[in-house]
N, C-alpha and C. Protein backbone atom coordinates (compact mmCIF):
# COMPACT_ATOMS: atom_id res chain seq x y z
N UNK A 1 -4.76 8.42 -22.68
CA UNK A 1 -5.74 8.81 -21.70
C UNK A 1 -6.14 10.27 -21.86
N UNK A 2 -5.45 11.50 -21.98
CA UNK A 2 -5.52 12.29 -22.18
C UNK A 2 -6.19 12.90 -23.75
N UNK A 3 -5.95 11.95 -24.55
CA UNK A 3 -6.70 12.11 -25.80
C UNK A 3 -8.14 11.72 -25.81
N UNK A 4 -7.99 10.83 -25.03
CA UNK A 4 -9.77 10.53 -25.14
C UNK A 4 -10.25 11.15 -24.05
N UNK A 5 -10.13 11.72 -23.07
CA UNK A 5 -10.55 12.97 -22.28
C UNK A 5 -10.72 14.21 -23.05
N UNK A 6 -10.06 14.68 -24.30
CA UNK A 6 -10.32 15.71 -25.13
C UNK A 6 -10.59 15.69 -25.71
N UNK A 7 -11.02 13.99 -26.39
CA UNK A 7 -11.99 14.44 -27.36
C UNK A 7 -13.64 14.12 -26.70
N UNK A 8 -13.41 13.45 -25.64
CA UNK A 8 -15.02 13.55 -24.87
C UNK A 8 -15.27 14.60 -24.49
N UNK A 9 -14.70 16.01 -24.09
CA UNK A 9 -14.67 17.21 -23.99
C UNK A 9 -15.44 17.83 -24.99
N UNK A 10 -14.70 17.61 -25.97
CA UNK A 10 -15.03 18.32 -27.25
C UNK A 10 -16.62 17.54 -27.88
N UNK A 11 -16.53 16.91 -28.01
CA UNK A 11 -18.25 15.80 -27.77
C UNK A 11 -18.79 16.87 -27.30
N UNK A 12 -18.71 16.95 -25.72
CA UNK A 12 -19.94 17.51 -24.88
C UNK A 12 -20.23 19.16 -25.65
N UNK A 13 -18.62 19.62 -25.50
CA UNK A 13 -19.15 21.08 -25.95
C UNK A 13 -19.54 21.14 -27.65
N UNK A 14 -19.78 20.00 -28.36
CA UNK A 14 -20.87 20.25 -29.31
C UNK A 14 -21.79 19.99 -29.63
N UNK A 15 -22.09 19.00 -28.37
CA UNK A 15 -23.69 19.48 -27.82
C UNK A 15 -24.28 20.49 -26.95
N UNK A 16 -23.43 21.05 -26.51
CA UNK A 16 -23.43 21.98 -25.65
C UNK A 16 -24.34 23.43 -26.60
N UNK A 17 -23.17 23.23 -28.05
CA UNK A 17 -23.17 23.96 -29.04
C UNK A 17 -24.70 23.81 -30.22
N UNK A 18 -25.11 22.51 -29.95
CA UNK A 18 -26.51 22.25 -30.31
C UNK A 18 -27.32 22.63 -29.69
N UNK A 19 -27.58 22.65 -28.72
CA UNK A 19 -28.77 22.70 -26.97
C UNK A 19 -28.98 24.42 -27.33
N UNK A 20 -27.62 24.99 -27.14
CA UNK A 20 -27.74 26.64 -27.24
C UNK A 20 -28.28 26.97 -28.07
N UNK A 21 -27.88 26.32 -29.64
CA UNK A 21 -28.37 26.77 -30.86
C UNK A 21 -29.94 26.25 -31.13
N UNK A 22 -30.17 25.49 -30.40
CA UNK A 22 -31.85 25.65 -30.48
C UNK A 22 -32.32 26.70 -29.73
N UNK A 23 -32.06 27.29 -28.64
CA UNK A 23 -32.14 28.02 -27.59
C UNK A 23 -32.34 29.45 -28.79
N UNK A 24 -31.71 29.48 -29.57
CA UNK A 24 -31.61 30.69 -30.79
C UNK A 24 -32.50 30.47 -31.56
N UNK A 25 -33.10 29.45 -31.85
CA UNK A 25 -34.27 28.80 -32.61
C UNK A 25 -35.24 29.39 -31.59
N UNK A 26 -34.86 29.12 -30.78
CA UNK A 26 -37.05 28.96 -30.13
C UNK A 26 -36.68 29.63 -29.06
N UNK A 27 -36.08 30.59 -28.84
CA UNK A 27 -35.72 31.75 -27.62
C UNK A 27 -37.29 32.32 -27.39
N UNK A 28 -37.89 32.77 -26.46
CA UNK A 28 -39.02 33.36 -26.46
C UNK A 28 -38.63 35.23 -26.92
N UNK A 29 -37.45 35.72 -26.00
CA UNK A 29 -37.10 37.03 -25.96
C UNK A 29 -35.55 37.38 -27.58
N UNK A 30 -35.70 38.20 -27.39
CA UNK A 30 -34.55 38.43 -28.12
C UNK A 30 -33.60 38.37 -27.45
N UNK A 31 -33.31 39.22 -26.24
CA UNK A 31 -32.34 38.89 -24.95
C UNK A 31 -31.88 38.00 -25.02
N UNK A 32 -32.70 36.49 -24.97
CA UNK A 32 -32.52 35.11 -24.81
C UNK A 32 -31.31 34.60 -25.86
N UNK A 33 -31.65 35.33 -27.22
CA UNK A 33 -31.03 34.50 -28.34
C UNK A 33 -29.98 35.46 -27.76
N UNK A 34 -29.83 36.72 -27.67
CA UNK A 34 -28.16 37.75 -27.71
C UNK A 34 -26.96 36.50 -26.81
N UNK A 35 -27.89 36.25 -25.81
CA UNK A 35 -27.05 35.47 -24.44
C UNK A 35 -26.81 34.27 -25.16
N UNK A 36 -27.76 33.68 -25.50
CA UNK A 36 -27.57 32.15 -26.57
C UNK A 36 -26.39 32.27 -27.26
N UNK A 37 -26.23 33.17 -28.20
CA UNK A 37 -25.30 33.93 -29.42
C UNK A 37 -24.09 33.67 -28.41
N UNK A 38 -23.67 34.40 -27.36
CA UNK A 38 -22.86 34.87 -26.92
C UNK A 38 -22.19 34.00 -26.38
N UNK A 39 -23.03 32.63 -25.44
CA UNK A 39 -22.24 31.10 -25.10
C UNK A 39 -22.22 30.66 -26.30
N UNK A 40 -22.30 30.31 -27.05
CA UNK A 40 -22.05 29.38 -28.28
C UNK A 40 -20.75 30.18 -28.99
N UNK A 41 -20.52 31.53 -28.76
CA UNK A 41 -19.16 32.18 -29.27
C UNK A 41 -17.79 31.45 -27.87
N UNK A 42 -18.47 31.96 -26.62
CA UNK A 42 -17.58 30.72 -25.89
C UNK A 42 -17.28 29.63 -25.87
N UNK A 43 -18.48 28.57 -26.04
CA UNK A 43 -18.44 27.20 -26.48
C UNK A 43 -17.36 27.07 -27.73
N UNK A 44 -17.45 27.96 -28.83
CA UNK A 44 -16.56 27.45 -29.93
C UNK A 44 -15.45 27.56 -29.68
N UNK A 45 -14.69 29.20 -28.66
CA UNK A 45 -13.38 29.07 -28.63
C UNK A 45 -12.62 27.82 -27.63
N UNK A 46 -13.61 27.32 -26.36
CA UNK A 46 -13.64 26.43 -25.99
C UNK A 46 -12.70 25.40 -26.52
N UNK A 47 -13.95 25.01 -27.35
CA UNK A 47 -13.50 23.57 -28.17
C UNK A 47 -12.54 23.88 -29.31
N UNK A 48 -12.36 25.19 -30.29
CA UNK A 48 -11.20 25.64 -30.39
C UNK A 48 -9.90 25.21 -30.04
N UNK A 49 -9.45 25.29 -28.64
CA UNK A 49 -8.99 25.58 -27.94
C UNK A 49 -8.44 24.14 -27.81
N UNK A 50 -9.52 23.12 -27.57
CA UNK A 50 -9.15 21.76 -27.68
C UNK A 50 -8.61 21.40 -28.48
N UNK A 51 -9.01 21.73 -29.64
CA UNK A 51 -8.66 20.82 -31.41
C UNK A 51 -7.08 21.51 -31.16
N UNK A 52 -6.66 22.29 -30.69
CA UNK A 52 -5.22 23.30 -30.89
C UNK A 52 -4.74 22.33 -30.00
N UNK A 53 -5.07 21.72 -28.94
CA UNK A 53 -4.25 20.93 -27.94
C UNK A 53 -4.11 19.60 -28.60
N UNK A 54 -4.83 19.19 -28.89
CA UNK A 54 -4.97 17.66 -29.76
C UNK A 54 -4.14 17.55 -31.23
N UNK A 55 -4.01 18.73 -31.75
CA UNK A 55 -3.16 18.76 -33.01
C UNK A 55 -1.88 19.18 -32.87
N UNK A 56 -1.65 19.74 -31.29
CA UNK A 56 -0.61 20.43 -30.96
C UNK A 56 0.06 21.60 -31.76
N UNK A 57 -0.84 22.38 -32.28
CA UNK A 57 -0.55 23.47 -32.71
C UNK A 57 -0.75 24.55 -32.20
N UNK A 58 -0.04 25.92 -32.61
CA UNK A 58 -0.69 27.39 -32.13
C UNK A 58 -1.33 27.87 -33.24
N UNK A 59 -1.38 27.68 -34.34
CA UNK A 59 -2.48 28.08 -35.34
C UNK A 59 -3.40 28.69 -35.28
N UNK A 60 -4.48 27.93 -34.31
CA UNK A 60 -5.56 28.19 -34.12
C UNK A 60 -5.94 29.60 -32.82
N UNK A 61 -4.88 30.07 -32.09
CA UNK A 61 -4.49 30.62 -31.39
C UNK A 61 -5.31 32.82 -32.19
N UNK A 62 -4.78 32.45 -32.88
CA UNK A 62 -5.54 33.80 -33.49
C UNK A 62 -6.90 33.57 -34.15
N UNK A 63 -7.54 33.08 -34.98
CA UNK A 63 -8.86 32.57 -34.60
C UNK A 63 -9.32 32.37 -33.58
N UNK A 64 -8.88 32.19 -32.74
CA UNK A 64 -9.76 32.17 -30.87
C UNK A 64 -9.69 33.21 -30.25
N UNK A 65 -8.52 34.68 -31.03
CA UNK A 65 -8.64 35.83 -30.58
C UNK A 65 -9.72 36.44 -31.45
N UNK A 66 -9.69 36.49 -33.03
CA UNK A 66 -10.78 37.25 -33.46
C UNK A 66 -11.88 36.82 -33.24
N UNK A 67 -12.60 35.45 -32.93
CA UNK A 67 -13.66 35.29 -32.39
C UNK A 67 -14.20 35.92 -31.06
N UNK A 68 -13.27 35.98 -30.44
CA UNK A 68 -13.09 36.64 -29.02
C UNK A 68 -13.92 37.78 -29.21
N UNK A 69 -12.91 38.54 -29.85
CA UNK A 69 -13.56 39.81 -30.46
C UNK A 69 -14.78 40.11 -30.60
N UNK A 70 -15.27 39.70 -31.68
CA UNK A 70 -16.09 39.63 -32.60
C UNK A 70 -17.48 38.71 -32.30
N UNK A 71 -16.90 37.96 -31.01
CA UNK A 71 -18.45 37.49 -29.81
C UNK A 71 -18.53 38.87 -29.38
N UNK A 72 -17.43 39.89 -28.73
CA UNK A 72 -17.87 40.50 -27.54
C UNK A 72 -18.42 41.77 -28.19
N UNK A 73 -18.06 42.13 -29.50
CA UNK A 73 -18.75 43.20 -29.64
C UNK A 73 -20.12 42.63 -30.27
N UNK A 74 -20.29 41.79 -31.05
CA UNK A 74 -21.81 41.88 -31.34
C UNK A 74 -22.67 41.85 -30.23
N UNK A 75 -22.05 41.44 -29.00
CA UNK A 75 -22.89 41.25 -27.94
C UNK A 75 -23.42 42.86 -27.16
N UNK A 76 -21.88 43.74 -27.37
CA UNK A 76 -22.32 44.69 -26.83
C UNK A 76 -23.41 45.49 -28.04
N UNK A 77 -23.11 45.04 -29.28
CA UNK A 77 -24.10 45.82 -30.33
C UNK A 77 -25.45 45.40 -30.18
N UNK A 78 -25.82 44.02 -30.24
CA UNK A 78 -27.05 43.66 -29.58
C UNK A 78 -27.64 44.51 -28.45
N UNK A 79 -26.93 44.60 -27.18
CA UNK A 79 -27.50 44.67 -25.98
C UNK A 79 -27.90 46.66 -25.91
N UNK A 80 -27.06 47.57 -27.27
CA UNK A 80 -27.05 48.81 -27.40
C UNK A 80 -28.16 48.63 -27.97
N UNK A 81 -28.39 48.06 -28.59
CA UNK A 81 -29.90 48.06 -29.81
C UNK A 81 -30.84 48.01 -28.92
N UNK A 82 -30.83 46.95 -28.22
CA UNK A 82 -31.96 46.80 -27.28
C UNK A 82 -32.26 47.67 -26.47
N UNK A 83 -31.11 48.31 -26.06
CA UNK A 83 -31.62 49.72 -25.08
C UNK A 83 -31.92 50.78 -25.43
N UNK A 84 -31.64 50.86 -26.88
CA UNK A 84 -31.51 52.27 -27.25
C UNK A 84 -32.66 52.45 -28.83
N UNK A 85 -32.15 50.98 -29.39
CA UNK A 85 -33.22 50.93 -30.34
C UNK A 85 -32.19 51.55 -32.03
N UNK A 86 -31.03 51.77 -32.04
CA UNK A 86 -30.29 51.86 -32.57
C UNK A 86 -29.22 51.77 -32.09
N UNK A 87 -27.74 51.25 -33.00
CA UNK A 87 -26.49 50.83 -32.77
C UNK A 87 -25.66 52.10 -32.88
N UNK A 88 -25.84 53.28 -33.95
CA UNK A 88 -25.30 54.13 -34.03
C UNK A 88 -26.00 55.22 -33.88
N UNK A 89 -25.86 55.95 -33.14
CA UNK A 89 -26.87 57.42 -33.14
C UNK A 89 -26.18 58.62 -34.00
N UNK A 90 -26.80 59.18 -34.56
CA UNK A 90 -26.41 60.38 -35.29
C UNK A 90 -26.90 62.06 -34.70
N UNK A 91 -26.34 62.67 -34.67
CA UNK A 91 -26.93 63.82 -34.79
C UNK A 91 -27.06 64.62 -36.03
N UNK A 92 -28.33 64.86 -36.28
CA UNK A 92 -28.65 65.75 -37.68
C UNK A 92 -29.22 67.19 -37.15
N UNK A 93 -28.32 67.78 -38.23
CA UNK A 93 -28.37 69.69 -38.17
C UNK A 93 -29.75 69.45 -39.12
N UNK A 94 -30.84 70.47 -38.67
CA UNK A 94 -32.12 70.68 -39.71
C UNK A 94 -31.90 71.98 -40.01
């Protein structure tokens, strides 16, 4: 019972994971796709998260941290770009 509850889980969140990823396709704003980007990095550790329960392993346990990661900063690098119009600012001596 519990197995086929996780893997109908895991079903939904990869459609979940389709729906968004068109949402990145045909976003009108850029905003739209950053936020798109950013559930579909949740959606994966998500279902991640499942496949680790269903195989009964911890394996997958650090892959669901560097994704972690590595959603939250592109998100904050995105959302710097957008405000600022660059990710890194420099100061130059003339």
């Amino acid at each position: 019972m519990t197995t086929t509850i996780l893997v109908i889980s895991l079903t939904l969140f990869g459609v979940a994971i389709a729906i968004t990823f068109t949402r990145i396709l045909l976003g009108p704003t850029f905003s739209d796709r950053v936020i798109a980007m950013d559930v579909i990095g949740v959606n994966l550790i998500s279902a991640m998260s499942i496949v680790s329960i269903l195989y009964e392993t911890k394996a997958f346990l650090d892959v669901m941290l560097i994704l972690a990661i590595l959603a939250f900063i592109s998100t904050i690098a995105f959302s710097k770009f957008l405000e600022r119009g660059a990710i890194i600012e420099r100061k130059r001596k003339l």
